[in-house]
Protein backbone atom coordinates (compact mmCIF):
# COMPACT_ATOMS: atom_id res chain seq x y z
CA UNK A 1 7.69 -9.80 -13.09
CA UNK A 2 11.22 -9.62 -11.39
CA UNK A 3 12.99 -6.64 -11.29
CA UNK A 4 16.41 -7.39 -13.03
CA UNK A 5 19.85 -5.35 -11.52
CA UNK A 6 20.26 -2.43 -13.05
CA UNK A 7 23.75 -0.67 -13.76
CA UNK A 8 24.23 2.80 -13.83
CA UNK A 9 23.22 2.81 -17.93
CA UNK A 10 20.57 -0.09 -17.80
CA UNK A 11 17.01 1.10 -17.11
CA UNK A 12 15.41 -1.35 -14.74
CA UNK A 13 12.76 -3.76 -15.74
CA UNK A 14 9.59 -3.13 -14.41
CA UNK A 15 5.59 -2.69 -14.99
CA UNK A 16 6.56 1.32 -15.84
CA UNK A 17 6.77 3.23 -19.45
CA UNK A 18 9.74 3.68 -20.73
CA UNK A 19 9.85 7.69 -20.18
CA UNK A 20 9.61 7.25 -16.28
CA UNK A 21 13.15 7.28 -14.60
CA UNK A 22 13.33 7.35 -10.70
CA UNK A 23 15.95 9.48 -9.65
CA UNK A 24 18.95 8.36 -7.85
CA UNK A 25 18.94 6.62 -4.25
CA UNK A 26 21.30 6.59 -2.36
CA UNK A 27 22.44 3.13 -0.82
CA UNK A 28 23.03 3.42 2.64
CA UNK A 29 25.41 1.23 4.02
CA UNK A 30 25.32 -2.06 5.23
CA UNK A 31 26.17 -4.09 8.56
CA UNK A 32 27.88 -7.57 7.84
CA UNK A 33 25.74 -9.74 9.44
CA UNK A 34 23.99 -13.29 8.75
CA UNK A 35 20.71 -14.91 10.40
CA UNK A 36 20.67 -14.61 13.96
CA UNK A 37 23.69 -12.82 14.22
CA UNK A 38 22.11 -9.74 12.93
CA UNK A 39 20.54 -9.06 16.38
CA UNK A 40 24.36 -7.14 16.91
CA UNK A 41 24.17 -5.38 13.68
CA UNK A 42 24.54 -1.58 13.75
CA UNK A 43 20.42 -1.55 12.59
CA UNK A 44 19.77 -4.15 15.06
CA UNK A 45 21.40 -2.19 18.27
CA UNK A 46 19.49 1.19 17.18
CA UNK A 47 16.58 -0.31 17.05
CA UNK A 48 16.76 -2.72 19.93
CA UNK A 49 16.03 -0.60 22.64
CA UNK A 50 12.81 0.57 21.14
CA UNK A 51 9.65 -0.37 22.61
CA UNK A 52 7.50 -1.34 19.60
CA UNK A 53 3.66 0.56 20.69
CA UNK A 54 2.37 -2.14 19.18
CA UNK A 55 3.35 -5.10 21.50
CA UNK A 56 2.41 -3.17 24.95
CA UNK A 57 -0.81 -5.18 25.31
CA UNK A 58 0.99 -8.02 25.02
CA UNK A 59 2.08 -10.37 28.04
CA UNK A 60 5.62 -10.78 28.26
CA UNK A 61 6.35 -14.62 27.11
CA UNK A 62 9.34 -16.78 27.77
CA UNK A 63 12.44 -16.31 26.31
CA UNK A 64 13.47 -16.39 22.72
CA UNK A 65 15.35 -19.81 22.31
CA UNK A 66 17.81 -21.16 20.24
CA UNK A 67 15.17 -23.16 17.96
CA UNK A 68 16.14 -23.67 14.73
CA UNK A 69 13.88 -22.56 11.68
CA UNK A 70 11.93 -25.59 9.79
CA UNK A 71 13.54 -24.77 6.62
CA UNK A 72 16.62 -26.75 5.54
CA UNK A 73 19.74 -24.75 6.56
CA UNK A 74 21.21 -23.98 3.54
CA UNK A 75 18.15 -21.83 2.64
CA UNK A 76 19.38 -19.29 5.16
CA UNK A 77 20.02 -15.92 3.87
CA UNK A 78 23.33 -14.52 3.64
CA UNK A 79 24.28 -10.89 3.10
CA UNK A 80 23.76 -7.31 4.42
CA UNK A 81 21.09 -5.61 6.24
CA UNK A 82 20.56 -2.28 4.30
CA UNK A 83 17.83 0.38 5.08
CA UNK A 84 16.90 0.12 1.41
CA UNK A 85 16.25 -3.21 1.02
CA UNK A 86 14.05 -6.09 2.96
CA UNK A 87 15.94 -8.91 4.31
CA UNK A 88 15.38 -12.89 3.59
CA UNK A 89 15.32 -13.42 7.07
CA UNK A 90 12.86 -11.40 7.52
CA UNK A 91 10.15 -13.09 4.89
CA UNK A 92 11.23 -16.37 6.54
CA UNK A 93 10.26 -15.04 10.11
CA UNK A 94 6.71 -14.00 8.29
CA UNK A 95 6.69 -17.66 6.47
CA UNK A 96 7.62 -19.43 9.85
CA UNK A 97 5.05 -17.37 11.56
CA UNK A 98 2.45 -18.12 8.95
CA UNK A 99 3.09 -21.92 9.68
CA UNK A 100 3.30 -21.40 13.50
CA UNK A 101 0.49 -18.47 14.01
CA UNK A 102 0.15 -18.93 18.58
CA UNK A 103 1.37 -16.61 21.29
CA UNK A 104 4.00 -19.72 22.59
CA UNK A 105 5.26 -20.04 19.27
CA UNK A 106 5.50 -16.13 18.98
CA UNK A 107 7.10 -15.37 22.71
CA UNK A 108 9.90 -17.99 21.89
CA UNK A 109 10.93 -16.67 18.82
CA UNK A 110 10.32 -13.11 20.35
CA UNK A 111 13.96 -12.22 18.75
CA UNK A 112 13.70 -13.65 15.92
CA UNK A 113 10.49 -11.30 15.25
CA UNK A 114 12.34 -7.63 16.60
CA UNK A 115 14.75 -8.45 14.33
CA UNK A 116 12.56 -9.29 11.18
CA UNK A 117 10.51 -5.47 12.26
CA UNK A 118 13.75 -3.87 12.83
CA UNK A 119 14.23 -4.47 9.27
CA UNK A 120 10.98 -3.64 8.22
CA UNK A 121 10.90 -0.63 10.11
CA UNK A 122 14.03 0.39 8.50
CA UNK A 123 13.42 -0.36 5.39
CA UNK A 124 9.41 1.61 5.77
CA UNK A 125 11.48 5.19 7.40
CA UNK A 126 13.45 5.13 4.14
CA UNK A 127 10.29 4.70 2.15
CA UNK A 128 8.86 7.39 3.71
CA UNK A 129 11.80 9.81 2.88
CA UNK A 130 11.74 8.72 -0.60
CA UNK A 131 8.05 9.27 -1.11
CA UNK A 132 8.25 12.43 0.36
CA UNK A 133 10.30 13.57 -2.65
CA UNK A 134 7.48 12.14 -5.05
CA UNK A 135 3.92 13.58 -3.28
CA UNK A 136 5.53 16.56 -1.31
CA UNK A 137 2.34 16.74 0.74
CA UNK A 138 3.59 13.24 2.63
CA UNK A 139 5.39 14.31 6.08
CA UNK A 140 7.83 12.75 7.77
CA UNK A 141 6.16 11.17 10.59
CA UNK A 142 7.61 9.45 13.48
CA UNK A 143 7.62 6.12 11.96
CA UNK A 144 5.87 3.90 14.59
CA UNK A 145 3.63 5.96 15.85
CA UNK A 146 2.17 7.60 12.88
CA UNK A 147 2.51 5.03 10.26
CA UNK A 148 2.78 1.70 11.44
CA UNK A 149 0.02 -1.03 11.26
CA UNK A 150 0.78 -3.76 14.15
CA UNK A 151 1.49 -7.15 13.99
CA UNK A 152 -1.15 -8.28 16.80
CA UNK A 153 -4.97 -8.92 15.12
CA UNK A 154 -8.11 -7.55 16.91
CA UNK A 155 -9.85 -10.86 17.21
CA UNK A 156 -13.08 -9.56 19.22
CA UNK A 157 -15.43 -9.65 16.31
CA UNK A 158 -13.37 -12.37 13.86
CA UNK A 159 -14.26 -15.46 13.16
CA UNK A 160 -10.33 -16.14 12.22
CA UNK A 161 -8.71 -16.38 15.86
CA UNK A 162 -5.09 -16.29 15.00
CA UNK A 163 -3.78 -13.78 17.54
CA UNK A 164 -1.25 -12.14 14.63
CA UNK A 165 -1.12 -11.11 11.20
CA UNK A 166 1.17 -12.82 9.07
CA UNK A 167 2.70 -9.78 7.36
CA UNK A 168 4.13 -6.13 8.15
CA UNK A 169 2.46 -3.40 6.66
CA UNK A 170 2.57 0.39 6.68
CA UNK A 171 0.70 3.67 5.22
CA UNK A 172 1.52 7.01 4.53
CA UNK A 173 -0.73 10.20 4.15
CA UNK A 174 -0.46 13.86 5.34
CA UNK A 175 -1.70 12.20 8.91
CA UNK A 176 0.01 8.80 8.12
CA UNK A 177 -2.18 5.55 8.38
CA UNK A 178 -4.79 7.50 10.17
CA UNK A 179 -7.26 10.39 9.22
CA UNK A 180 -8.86 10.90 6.06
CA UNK A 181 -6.75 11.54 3.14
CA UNK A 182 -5.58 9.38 0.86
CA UNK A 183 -2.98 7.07 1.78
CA UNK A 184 -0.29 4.90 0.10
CA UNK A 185 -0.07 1.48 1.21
CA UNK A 186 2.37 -1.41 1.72
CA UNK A 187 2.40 -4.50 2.55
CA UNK A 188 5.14 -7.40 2.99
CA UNK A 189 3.85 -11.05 3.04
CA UNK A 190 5.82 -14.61 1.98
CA UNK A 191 4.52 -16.52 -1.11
CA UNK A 192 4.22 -13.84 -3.94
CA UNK A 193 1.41 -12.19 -1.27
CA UNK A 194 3.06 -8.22 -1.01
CA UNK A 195 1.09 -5.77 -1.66
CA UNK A 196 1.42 -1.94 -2.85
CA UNK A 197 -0.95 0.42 -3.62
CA UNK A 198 -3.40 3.02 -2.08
CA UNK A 199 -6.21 5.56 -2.33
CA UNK A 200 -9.53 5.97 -0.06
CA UNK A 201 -11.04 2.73 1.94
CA UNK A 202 -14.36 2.89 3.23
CA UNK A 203 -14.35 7.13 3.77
CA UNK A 204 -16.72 8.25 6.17
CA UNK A 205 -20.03 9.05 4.93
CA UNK A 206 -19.35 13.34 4.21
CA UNK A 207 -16.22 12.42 1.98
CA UNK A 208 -18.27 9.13 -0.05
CA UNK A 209 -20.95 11.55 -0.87
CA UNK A 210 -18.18 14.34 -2.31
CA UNK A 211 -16.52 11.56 -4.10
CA UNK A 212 -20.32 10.69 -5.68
CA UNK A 213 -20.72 14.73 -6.45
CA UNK A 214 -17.50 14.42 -8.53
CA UNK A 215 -18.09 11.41 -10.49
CA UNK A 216 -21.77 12.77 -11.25
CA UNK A 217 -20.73 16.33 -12.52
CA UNK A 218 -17.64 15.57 -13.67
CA UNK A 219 -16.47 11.82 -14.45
CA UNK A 220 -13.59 12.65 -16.93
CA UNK A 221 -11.91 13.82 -13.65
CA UNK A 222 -11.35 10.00 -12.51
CA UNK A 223 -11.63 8.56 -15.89
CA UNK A 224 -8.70 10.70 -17.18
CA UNK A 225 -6.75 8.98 -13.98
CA UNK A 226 -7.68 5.07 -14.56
CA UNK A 227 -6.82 5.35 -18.49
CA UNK A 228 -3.77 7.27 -18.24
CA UNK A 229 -0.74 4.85 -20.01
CA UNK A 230 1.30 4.35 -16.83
CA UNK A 231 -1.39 3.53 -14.27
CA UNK A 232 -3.76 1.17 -16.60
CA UNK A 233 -0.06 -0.69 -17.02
CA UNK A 234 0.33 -1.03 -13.17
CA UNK A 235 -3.02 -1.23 -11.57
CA UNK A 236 -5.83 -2.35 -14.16
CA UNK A 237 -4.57 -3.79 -17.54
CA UNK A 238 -4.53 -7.57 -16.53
CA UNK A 239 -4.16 -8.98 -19.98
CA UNK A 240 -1.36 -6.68 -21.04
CA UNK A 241 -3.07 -5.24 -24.01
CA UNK A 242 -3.53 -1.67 -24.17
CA UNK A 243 -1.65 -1.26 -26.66
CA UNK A 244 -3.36 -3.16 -29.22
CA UNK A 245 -6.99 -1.70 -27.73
CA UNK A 246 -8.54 1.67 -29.27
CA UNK A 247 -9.18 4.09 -26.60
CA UNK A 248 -12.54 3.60 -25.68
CA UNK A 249 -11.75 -0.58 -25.33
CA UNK A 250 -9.16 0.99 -22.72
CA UNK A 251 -11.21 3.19 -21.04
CA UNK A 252 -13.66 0.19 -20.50
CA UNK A 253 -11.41 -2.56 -19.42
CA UNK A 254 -10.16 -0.20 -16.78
CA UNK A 255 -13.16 1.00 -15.71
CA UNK A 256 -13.97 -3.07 -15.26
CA UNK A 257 -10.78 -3.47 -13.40
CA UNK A 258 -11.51 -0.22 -11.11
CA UNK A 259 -14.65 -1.65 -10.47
CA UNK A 260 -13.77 -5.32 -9.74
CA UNK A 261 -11.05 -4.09 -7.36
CA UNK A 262 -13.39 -2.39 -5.37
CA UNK A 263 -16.67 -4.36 -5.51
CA UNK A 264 -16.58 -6.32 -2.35
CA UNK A 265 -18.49 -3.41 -0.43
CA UNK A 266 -20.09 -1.55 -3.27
CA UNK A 267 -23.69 -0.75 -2.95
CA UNK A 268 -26.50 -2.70 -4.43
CA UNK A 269 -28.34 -0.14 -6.10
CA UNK A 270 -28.15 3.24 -6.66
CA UNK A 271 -26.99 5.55 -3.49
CA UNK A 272 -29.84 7.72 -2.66
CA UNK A 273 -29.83 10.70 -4.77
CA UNK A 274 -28.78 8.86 -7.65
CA UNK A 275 -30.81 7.88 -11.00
CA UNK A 276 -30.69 4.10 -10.92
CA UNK A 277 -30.28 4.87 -14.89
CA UNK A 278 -26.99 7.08 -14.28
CA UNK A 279 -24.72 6.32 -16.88
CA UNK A 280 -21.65 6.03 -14.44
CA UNK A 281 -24.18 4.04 -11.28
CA UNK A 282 -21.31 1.41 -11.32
CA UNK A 283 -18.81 3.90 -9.67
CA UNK A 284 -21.16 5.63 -7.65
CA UNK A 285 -22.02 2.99 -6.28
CA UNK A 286 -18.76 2.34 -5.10
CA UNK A 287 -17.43 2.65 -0.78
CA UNK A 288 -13.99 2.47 -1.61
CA UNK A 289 -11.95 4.00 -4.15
CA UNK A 290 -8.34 2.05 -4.40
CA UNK A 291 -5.94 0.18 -6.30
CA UNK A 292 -2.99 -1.89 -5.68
CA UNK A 293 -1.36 -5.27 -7.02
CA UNK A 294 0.87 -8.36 -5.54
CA UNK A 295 4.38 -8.29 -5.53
CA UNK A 296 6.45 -11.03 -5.63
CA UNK A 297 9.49 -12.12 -3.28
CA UNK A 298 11.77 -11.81 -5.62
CA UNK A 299 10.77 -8.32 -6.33
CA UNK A 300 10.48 -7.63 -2.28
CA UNK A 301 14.24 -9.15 -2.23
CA UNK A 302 15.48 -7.67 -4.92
CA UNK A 303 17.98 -4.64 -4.82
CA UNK A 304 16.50 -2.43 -6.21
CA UNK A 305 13.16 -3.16 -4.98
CA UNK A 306 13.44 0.69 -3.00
CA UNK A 307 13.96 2.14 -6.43
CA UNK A 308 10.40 -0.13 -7.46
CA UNK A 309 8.26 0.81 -5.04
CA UNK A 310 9.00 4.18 -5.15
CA UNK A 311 8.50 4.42 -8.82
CA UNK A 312 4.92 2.68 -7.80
CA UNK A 313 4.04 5.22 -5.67
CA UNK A 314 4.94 7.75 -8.39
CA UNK A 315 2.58 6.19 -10.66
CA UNK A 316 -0.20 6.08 -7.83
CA UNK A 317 0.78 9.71 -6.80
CA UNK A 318 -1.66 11.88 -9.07
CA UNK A 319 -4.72 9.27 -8.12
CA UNK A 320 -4.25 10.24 -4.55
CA UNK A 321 -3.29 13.65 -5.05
CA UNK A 322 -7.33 14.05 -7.28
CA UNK A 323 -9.00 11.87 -4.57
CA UNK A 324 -7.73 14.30 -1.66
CA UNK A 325 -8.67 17.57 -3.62
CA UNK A 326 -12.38 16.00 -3.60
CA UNK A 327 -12.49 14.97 0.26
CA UNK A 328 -10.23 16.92 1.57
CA UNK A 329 -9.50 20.10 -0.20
CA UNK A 330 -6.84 22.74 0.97
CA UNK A 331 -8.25 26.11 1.41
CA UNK A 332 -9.10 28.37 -1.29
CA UNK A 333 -9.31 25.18 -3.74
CA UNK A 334 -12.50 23.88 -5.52
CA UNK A 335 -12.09 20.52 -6.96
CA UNK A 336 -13.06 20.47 -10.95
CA UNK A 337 -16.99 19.89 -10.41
CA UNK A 338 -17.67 23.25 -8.90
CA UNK A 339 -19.77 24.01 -6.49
């Protein structure tokens, strides 16, 4: 659902219980600047001389030109560009794209696109400093380097070959979208298609089989996670019932949504090691260990959608914070199963 505009004594409507209260953000301010014309905005000239490391094994195309956008005019966004909040313009770049997805298409509207990921950018680096007051172990990282997924699709071994995604997208861990703990995830794609989330995709083989040594000798520890009120609300209670559903009911239907969400690569049968008969097979069989849902645009546009996301991430924060004590445990630390 849409996040409605909050004042200062309104709590703002989202998928969250009504005892969680982000703390205050503070709007940064914004440059006056409509369509186009936001190339000279204050966020447009810092950003503008950066060379995005994403593009440098791409040729150099023609120039951008002054082609107008296929959607009627009076669809153009007007308003500020804010580091707290994703632009209209920039959605329509990813919508245009979508429709227009070739290298000529992409060189001529070259502009169009460092303007659309200067917002992006922007809009990810105060992310970042936000979520670093909700999961303390999250750096800040240099944004682009560290964090960053690019635009530009590795099409060796695709059968799509559409040279570019059609969406911006970012991660954040103690090592950013890299290494092996558990990361938070965004995405930003037209037509309802964001995405938010995180946890552990496809972890190499030594952290899968510490993840399987959990569950087996102690399940409660995940279980405890995927039933908790706030988190069945925002990842796995599709039909919006837990609260007419006795606790065990809950602790199924989430376990069925964990599962679900995670089932494309799961395992067949039982990992080796593993009683075929185990009474939790279902998640040990499991490669991937996530969650996430869609946003939609007017969420993405929305004012306040900084103060959403952020309260997302605060919901997601103690699954990522349990799956990196399992893989990737500080010193001095057991995790819960024991050794």
């Amino acid at each position: 659902m849409a996040v409605k505009r909050r004042t200062k004594r309104e709590p703002a409507s989202r998928v969250l219980s009504a005892d969680t209260r982000p703390h205050k953000i503070v709007k940064k301010p914004g440059v006056r600047g409509t369509s186009h014309a936001a190339l000279k905005s204050k966020k447009g000239a810092r950003l503008r001389g950066e060379r995005d490391r994403d593009e440098r094994d791409e040729p150099i195309g023609d120039e951008a030109s002054n082609t107008p956008s296929s959607e009627p005019e009076e669809d153009l966004a007007t308003g500020d560009y804010t580091n707290d909040t994703i632009h209209s313009e920039t959605l329509r770049f990813l919508k245009d794209l979508a429709k227009n997805n070739d290298r000529d298409w992409f060189h001529v509207h070259k502009d169009i696109y460092k303007t659309a990921l200067a917002d992006f950018k922007s809009f990810s680096s105060t992310l970042q400093e936000e979520l670093t007051k909700v999961d303390w172990t999250v750096p800040i990282l240099p944004l682009e380097r560290h964090n960053l997924f690019r635009i530009h699709r590795d099409v060796r071994f695709s059968n799509s070959k559409v040279p570019y995604k059609e969406y911006f997208s970012v991660a954040f861990s103690r090592t950013g979208k890299q290494g092996h703990y558990a990361k938070y995830y965004l995405s930003i794609q037209p037509g309802d298609q964001s995405f938010i989330g995180g946890g552990l995709w496809h972890p190499e083989a030594t952290h899968l089989s510490l993840m399987r040594r959990e569950i087996d000798r102690n399940p409660r520890g995940l279980k405890d996670i995927l039933v908790s009120r706030d988190f069945f609300t925002n990842f796995l209670d599709a039909t919006g019932s837990r609260g007419r559903l006795p606790a065990k009911a809950v602790e199924n239907q989430a376990i069925k949504s964990f599962l679900e969400r995670n089932s494309e690569d799961a395992l067949k049968t039982a990992p080796k090691g593993y009683d075929k008969e185990h009474d939790d097979i279902d998640l040990l069989r499991l490669k991937s260990y996530t969650v996430g849902k869609r946003i939609k645009d007017s969420e993405i546009l929305h004012s306040n959608s900084m103060e959403f996301m952020v309260d997302v991430f605060r919901v997601l924060e103690p699954f990522i914070t349990y799956l990196n004590s399992i893989v990737m445990p500080d010193p001095g630390t057991a995790t819960t199963g024991g050794q």
